[in-house]
Each structure stands twice: as C-alpha cells, then as structure tokens.
Protein backbone atom coordinates (compact mmCIF):
# COMPACT_ATOMS: atom_id res chain seq x y z
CA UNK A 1 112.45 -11.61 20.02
CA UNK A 2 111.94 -8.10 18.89
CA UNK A 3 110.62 -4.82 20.04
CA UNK A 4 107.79 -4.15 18.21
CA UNK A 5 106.72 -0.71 19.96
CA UNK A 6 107.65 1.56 22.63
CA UNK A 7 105.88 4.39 24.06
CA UNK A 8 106.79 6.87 27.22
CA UNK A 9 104.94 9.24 29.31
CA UNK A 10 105.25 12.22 31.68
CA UNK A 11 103.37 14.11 34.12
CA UNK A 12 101.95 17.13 32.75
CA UNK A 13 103.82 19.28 35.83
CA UNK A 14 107.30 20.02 34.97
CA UNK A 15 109.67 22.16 37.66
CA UNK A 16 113.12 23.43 36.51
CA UNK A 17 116.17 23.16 39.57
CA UNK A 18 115.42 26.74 39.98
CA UNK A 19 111.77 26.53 40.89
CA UNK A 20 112.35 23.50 43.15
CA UNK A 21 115.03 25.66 44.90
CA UNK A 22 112.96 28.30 45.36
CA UNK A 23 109.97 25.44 46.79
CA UNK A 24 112.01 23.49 49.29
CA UNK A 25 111.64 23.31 53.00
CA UNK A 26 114.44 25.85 53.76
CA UNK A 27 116.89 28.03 52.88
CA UNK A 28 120.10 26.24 51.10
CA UNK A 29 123.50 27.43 51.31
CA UNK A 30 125.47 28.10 48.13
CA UNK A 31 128.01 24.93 48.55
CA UNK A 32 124.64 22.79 48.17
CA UNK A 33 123.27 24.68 45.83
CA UNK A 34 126.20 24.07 43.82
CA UNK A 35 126.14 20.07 44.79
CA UNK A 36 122.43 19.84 43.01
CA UNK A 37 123.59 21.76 40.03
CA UNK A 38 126.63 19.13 39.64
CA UNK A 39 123.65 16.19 39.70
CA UNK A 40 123.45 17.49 35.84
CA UNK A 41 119.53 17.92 36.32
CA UNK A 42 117.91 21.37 34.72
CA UNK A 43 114.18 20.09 35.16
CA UNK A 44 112.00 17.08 35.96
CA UNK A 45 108.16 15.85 35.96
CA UNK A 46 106.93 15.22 39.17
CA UNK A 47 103.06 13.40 39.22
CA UNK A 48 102.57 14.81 43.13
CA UNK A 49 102.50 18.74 44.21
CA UNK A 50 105.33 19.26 45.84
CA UNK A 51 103.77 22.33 47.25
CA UNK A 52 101.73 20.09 49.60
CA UNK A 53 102.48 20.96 53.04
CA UNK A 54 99.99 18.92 55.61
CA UNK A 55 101.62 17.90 59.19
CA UNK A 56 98.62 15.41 58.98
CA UNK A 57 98.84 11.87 58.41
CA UNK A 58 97.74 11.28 55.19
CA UNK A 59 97.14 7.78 52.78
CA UNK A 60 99.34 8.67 49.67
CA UNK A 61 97.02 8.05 46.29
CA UNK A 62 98.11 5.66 43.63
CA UNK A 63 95.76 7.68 41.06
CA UNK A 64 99.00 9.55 39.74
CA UNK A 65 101.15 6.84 39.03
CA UNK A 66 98.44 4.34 37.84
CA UNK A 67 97.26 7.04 34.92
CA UNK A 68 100.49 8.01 34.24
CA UNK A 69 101.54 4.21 33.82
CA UNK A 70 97.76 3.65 31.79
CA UNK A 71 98.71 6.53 29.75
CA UNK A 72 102.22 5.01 28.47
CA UNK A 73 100.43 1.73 27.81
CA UNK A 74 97.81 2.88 25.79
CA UNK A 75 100.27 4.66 23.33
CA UNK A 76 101.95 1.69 22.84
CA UNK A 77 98.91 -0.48 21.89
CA UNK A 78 97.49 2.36 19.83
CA UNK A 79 100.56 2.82 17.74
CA UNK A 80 101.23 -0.89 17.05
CA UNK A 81 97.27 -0.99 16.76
CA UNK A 82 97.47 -3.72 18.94
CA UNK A 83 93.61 -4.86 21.00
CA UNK A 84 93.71 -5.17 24.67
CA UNK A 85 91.98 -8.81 23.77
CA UNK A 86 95.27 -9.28 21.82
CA UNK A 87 97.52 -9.02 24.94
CA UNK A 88 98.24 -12.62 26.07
CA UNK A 89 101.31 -11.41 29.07
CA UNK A 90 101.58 -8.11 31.35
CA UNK A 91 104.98 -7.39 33.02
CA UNK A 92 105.08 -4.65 35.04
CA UNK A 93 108.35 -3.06 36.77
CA UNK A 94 108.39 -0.59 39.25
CA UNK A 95 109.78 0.67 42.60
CA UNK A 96 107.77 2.86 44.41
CA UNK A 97 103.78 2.41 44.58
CA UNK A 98 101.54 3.71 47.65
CA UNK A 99 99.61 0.25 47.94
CA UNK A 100 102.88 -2.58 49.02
CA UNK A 101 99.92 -4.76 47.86
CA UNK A 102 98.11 -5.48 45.76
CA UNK A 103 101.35 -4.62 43.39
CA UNK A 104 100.98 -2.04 40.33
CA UNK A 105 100.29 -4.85 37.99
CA UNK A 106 97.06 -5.57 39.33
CA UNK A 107 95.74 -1.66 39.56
CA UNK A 108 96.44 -1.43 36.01
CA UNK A 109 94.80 -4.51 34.67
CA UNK A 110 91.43 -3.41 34.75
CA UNK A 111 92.39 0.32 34.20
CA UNK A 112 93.85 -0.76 31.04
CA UNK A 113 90.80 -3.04 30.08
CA UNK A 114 92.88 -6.14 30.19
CA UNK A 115 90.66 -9.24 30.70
CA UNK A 116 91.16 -10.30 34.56
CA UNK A 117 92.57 -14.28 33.28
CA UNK A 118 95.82 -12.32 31.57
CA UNK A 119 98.92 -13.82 32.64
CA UNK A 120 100.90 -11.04 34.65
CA UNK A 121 103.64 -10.33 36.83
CA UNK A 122 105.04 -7.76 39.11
CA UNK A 123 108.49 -6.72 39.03
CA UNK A 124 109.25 -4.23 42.11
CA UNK A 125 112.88 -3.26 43.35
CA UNK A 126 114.91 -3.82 40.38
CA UNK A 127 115.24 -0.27 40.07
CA UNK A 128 117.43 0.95 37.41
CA UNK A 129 118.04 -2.62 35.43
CA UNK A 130 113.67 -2.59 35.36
CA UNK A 131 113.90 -2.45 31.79
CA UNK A 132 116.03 -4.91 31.07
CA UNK A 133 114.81 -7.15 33.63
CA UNK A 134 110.92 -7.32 31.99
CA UNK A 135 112.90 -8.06 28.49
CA UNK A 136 114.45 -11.27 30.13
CA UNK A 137 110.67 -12.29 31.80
CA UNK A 138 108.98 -11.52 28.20
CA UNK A 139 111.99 -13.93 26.43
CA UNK A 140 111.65 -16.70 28.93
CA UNK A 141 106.97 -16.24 28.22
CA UNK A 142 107.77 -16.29 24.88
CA UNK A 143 110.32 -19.04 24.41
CA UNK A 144 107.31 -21.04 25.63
CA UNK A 145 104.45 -19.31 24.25
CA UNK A 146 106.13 -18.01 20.86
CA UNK A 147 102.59 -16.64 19.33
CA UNK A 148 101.83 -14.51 22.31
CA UNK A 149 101.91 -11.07 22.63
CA UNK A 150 103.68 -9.35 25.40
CA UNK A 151 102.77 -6.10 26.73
CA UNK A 152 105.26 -4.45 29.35
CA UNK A 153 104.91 -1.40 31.83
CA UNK A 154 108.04 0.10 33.68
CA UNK A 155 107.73 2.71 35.99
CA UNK A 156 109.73 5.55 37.21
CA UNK A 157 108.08 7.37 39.34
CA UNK A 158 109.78 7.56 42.79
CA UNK A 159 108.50 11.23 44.53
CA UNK A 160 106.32 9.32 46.51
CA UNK A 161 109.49 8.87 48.23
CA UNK A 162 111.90 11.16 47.83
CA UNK A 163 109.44 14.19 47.74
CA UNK A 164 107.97 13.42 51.68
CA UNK A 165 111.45 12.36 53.06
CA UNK A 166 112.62 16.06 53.06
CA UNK A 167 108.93 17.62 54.54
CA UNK A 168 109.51 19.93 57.45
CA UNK A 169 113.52 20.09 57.09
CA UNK A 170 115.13 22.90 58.74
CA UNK A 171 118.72 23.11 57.65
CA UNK A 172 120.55 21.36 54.95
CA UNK A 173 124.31 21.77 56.14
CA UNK A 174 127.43 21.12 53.40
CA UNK A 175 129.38 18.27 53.24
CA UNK A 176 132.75 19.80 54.58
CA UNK A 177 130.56 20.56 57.64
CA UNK A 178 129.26 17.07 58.17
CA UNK A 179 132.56 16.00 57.99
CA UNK A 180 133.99 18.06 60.80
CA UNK A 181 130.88 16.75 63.23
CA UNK A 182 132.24 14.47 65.93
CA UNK A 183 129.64 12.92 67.47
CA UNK A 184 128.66 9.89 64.79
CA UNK A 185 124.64 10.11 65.15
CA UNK A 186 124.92 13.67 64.90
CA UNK A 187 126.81 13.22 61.84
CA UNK A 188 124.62 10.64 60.41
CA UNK A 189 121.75 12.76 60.81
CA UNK A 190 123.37 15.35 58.71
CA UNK A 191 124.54 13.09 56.12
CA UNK A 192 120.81 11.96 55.87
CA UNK A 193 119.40 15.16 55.36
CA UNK A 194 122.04 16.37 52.56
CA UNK A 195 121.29 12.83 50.72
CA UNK A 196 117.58 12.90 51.32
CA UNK A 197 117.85 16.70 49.48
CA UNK A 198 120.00 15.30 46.42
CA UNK A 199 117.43 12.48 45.72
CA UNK A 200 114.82 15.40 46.15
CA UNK A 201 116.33 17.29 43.42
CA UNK A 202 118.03 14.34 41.47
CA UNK A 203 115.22 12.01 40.75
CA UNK A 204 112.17 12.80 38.17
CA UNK A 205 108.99 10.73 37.31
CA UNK A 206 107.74 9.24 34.00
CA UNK A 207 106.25 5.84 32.83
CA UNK A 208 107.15 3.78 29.60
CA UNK A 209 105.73 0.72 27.90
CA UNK A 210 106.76 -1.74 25.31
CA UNK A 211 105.12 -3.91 23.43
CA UNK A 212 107.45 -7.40 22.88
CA UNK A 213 106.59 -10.14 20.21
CA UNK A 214 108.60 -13.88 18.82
CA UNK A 215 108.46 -12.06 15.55
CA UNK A 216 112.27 -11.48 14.10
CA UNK A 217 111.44 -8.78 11.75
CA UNK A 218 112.61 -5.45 13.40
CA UNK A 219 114.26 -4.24 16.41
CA UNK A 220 115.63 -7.60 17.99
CA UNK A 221 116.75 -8.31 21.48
CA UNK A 222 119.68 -10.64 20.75
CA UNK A 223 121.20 -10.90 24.57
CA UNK A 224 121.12 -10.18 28.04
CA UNK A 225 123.02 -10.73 30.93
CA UNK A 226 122.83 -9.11 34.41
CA UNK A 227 125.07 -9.43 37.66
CA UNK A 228 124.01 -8.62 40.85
CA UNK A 229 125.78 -8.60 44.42
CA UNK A 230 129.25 -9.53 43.71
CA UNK A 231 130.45 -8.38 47.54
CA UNK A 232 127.96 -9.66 49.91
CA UNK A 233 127.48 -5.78 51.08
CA UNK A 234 127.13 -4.08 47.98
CA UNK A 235 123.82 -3.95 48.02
CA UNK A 236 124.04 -0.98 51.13
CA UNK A 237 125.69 1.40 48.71
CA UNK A 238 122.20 2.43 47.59
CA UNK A 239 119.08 1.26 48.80
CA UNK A 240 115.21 1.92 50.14
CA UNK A 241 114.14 0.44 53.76
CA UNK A 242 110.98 1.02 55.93
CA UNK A 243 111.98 2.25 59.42
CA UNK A 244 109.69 2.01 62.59
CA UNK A 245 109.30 3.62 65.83
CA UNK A 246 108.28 1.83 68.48
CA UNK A 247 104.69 3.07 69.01
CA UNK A 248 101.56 2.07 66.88
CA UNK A 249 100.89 2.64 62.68
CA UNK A 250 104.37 5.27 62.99
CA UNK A 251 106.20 3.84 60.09
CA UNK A 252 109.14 5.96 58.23
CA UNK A 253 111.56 5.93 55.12
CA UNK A 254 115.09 5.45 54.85
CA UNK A 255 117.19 6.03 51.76
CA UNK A 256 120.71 5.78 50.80
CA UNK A 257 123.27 7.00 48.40
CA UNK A 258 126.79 6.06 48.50
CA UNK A 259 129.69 8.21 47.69
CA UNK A 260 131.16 4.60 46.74
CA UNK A 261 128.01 4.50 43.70
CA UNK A 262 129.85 6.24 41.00
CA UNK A 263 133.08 3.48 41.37
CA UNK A 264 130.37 0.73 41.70
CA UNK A 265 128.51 1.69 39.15
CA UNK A 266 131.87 1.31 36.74
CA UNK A 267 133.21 -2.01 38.17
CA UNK A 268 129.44 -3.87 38.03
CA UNK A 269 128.66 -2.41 34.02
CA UNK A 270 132.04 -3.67 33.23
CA UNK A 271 131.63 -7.02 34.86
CA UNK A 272 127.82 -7.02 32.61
CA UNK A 273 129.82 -6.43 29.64
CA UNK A 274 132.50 -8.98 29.92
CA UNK A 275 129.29 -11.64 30.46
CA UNK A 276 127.74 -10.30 27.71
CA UNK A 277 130.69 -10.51 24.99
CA UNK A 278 133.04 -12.25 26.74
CA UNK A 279 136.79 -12.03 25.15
CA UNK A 280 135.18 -9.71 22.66
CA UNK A 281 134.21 -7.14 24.81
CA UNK A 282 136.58 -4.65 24.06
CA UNK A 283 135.29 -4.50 19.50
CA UNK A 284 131.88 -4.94 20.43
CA UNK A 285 131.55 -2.39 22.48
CA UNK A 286 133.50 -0.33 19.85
CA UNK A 287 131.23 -1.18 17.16
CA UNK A 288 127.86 -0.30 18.56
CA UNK A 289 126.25 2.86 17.16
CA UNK A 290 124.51 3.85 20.06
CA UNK A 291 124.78 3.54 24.09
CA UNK A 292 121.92 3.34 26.14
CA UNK A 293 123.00 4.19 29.73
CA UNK A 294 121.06 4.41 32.74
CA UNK A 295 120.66 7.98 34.41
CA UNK A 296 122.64 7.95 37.30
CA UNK A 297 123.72 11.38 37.79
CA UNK A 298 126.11 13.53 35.41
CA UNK A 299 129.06 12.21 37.81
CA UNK A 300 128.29 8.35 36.83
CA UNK A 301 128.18 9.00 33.26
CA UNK A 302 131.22 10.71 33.46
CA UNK A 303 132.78 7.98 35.35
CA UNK A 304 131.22 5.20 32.50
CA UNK A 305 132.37 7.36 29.65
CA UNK A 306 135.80 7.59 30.97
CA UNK A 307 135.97 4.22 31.67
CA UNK A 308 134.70 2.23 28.77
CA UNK A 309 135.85 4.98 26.31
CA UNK A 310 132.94 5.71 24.71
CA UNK A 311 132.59 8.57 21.83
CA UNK A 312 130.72 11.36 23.61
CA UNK A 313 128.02 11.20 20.35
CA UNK A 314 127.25 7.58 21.34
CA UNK A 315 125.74 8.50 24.49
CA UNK A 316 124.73 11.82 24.43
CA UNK A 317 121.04 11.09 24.22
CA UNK A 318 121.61 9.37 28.07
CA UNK A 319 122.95 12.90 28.71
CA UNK A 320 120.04 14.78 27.58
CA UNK A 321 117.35 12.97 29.40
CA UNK A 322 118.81 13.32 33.13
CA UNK A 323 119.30 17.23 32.10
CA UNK A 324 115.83 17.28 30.76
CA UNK A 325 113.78 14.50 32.85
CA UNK A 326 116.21 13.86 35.97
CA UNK A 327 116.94 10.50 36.75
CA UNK A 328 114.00 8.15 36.07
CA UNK A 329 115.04 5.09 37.55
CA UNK A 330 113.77 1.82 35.69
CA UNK A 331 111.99 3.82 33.14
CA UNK A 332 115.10 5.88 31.93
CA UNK A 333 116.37 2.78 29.79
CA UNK A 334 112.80 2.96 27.51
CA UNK A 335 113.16 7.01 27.50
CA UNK A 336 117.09 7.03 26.07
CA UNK A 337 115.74 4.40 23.58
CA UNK A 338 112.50 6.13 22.49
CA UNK A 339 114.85 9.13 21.93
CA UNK A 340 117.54 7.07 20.28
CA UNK A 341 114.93 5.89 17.71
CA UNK A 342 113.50 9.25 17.20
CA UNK A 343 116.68 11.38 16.46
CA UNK A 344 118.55 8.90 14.46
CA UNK A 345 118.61 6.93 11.10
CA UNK A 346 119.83 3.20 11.22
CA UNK A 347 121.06 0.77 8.71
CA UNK A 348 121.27 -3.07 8.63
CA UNK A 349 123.21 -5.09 11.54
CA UNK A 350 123.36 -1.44 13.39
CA UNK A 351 123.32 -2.34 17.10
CA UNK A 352 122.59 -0.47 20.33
CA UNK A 353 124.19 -1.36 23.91
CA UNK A 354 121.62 -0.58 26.59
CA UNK A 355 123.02 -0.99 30.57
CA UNK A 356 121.48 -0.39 33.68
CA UNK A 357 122.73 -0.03 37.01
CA UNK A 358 122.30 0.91 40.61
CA UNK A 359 120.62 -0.31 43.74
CA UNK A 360 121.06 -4.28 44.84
CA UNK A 361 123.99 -3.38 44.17
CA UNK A 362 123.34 -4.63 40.23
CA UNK A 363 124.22 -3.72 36.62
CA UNK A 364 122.25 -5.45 33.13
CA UNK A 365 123.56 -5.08 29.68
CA UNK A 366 121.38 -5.73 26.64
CA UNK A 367 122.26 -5.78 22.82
CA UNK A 368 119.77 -4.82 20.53
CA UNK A 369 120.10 -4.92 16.80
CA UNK A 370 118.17 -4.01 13.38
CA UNK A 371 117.99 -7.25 11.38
C-alpha cells in the first residue's frame, strides 16, 4: 500500500504565545508564564476567535472545522488529479466536532461532492495515533478491495475545547502554590485551571488529508502496530469527558493532563517499537533516515529523544511544527510528514519511522519506505 498524496491545511488566523498572553481571561504570573513558554510553542492557528467573549449560551458552529477539513481534501485530490467520482473509501479521524452526531465524516461528504453511496467511516477519539489509525482502516479496505481508491481526512482541530474551558477565569495560580493548598477540592480546582490554561496555549488547529492506493510504486506503508492500555488506568493520564450538573441542558467539559504523560509517553512508544521490529528494534530504529514523532510538548520530545537515542537531525522537523503550529493532535503525524517530504531528498530503501502517542493511554508506530 502506498501513499500516493498528502496535503495539509491551516486556518488563515495565526496568534504567536505573546498575543494569546496578552488575550487571555486574566492576568498571569511570571512562574506560568514561564510554564507556557517551556510547552516549546511560539505560535498556532486557531479556526475560532478567541476574542469571543459572550456569557450567553451559544450552539458552537462546525462551519470552521468542516472548510478547513474540505480545504485539506481538495488539495490532495487536485494534486494527485484524482475525481471525487474516483474516490471509492472516506476515512475520517478526528476528536473534537460541535455536532457528537452526525460524525465529521458525514458533514464532509457532500461538502466535498462525494456521491452519498461512498463507503465511509468515522474515526473519533484516537487522538494523537489518528493518523496512523486511518492507514490501518485504508490497508484492511484495500486488502479486500485492492483497485479502490482511498481518500482520508484527519483532523486537528481541538479549540472548540480547549479555547471555552478557560472563558471567564479569574486567577491562574503556580504550581508550587497548588501544591501547598490543603483542602483537596480546593486544590483540584486549581490544578484544573493551570491545566485547562496549558492546553489553551499548548494545542493549535489544522486539517490534513491523504490520498492511499494498492499501488506499490512510491511511498509504501510496510507496517503498523499500535498498543493501547497496558495498565487498566492508563487511560486517566490524559483524557476528554462531558460533565453535568444536575439541572436541565447544563452540560460542561473536563480535560486532563498528567504530569505522569511525558514517562508514559516513553514506556508505550517503546513498547510500539519492540511490536513493530521485534529483536531488531534497536538497528532499525538506527537505520531510519527520518522520525516522525507526534507533538506532545517540547518536554515529551525531549523525553523520546533521550530515550530512544535519536540524532537530533532525525527529528527536528517534529520540533519545528509544535514551535510553529502547537500541538495538532491527530493531524500533527501528516504535518511532520508533509514537511519531511518537502525539505529533504531520498534515495532507494530510505525509510521513515512515524509514532504517535497520547490519550487512551496509546502509542502507534508506522514504517514507511521509498521502494
């Protein structure tokens, strides 16, 4: 199976650190000031005005992130000058979307001029291993339909959430603070607010497509393995819940990020590996020319680089898209790649190690090649 095109989008608004700063609820003390500069994040794309300041209920609109998502796909198809009558699958991956249902898949269909019989699927909650994930669905359509023509979607936008969890906050206080707080609600408040402000400032929005064919001329996918869950509570070290109040239509968000992420994050992508190469593990991932490594923060792919021992050159295009594009959850796979491709020349049997990680608790490893 090979990749015959990729494409990737972004929101025509862009906001440095320093302009978000300056546009959050309230005033933020220099210790976590300091904590959002270590996230490794200089500026981001964000599809919703964050400047938006109602105390009204209001029904979020899915017109951002369905154009945003239209607008990857139809750079794929134009550059592989592939027909929407030529698209026999649709995969689409995503996490956040203001309509639970229908699911993203369906409000692009007829956006994208897809006929209404395609095949199609929606992939929501994988989070960072989306891209990954929609590469295993197109390989299993394809092992059984081997002429088809798959078209994939992965999205990364997430400020629905993370932009109206921190509306109408008051104080932000630092982490030595929340520590010193002895009454435990109290103190999970805090710690709330100082992780809801983090994702606020960590997380950016974009949209990427791919176009996937049987064909084994070009960029091939040659395997994939994923793990997922491994302690029965991993899964709580990062995660998105609804929360309700006991009163009619009053619904509310809850997020979490672990301090535990960054050691998770290490022990899951090496567990992917050793599935993926088994007793090789340690020369293959040696020999690959490139590293595609999901955006986690700067701290993660610290941790990762430490870890695995991986040549700072090798993954320094993962680097430059959390400084320039924050971290674009399911999408930021398709982003390192597209950049990957663009800055660099590549030579026969080359190969390129891809891994995702993150919420569930889960990590996916992929090895691509040039034939």
């Amino acid at each position: 199976m090979r990749i015959s095109q990729l494409s990737t989008a972004l929101p025509k608004d862009s906001f440095s650190t320093e302009e978000l700063m300056e546009k959050f609820p309230c005033r933020l003390t220099e210790g976590v000031r300091q904590n959002i500069l270590n996230l490794g994040v200089t500026k981001r794309c964000l599809v919703s005005d964050v400047r938006r300041s109602s105390k009204s209920e209001a029904l979020m609109s899915e017109q951002g992130i369905v154009d945003l998502c239209k607008e990857a796909c139809d750079k794929a198809l134009e550059k592989d000058n592939v027909s929407t009558d030529d698209v026999d699958y649709f995969v689409v991956a995503y996490d956040v979307n203001p309509f639970l249902s229908p699911g993203l898949g369906q409000l692009l269909v007829p956006k994208l001029g897809l006929s209404p019989y395609v095949g199609h699927v929606n992939a929501q909650g994988t989070a960072s291993t989306a891209f990954i994930k929609t590469l295993e669905l197109a390989r299993n359509h394809l092992a059984a339909h081997p002429k088809d023509t798959v078209l994939i979607c992965v999205s990364g936008v997430t400020s629905y959430w993370f932009q109206n969890q921190v509306r109408g906050l008051t104080d932000v206080k630092e982490i030595d603070q929340i520590k010193e707080l002895k009454e435990r609600r109290t103190r999970e408040s805090e710690l709330r607010k100082w992780v809801a402000t983090m994702q606020f400032f960590l997380f950016g929005d974009g949209a990427a497509s791919a176009i996937v064919e049987k064909d084994e001329q070009g960029l091939l996918v040659k395997r994939i393995t994923e793990v997922t869950n491994v302690g029965k509570k991993d899964y709580m070290a990062g995660y998105a819940r609804l929360s309700a109040l006991n009163e009619p239509f009053t619904f509310g968000f809850h997020s979490h990020l672990d301090k535990d992420i960054p050691r998770l994050g290490v022990k899951y992508t090496e567990l992917a590996l050793k599935k993926l190469f088994g007793e090789n593990v340690d020369n293959m991932t040696k020999s690959v020319k490139k590293w595609a490594v999901h955006t986690g923060s700067e701290k993660i792919l610290t941790a990762l680089t430490e870890h695995h021992g991986i040549q700072p050159e090798k993954l320094k295009e993962s680097h430059e898209i959390l400084k320039t594009h924050g971290n674009l959850a399911g999408a930021s796979l398709p982003f390192i790649l597209e950049k990957i491709f663009d800055e660099n020349k590549y030579s026969r049997g080359d190969m390129i190690l891809m891994v995702g990680y993150g919420w569930g608790f889960s990590a996916s490893a992929c090895l691509l090649e040039f034939p």
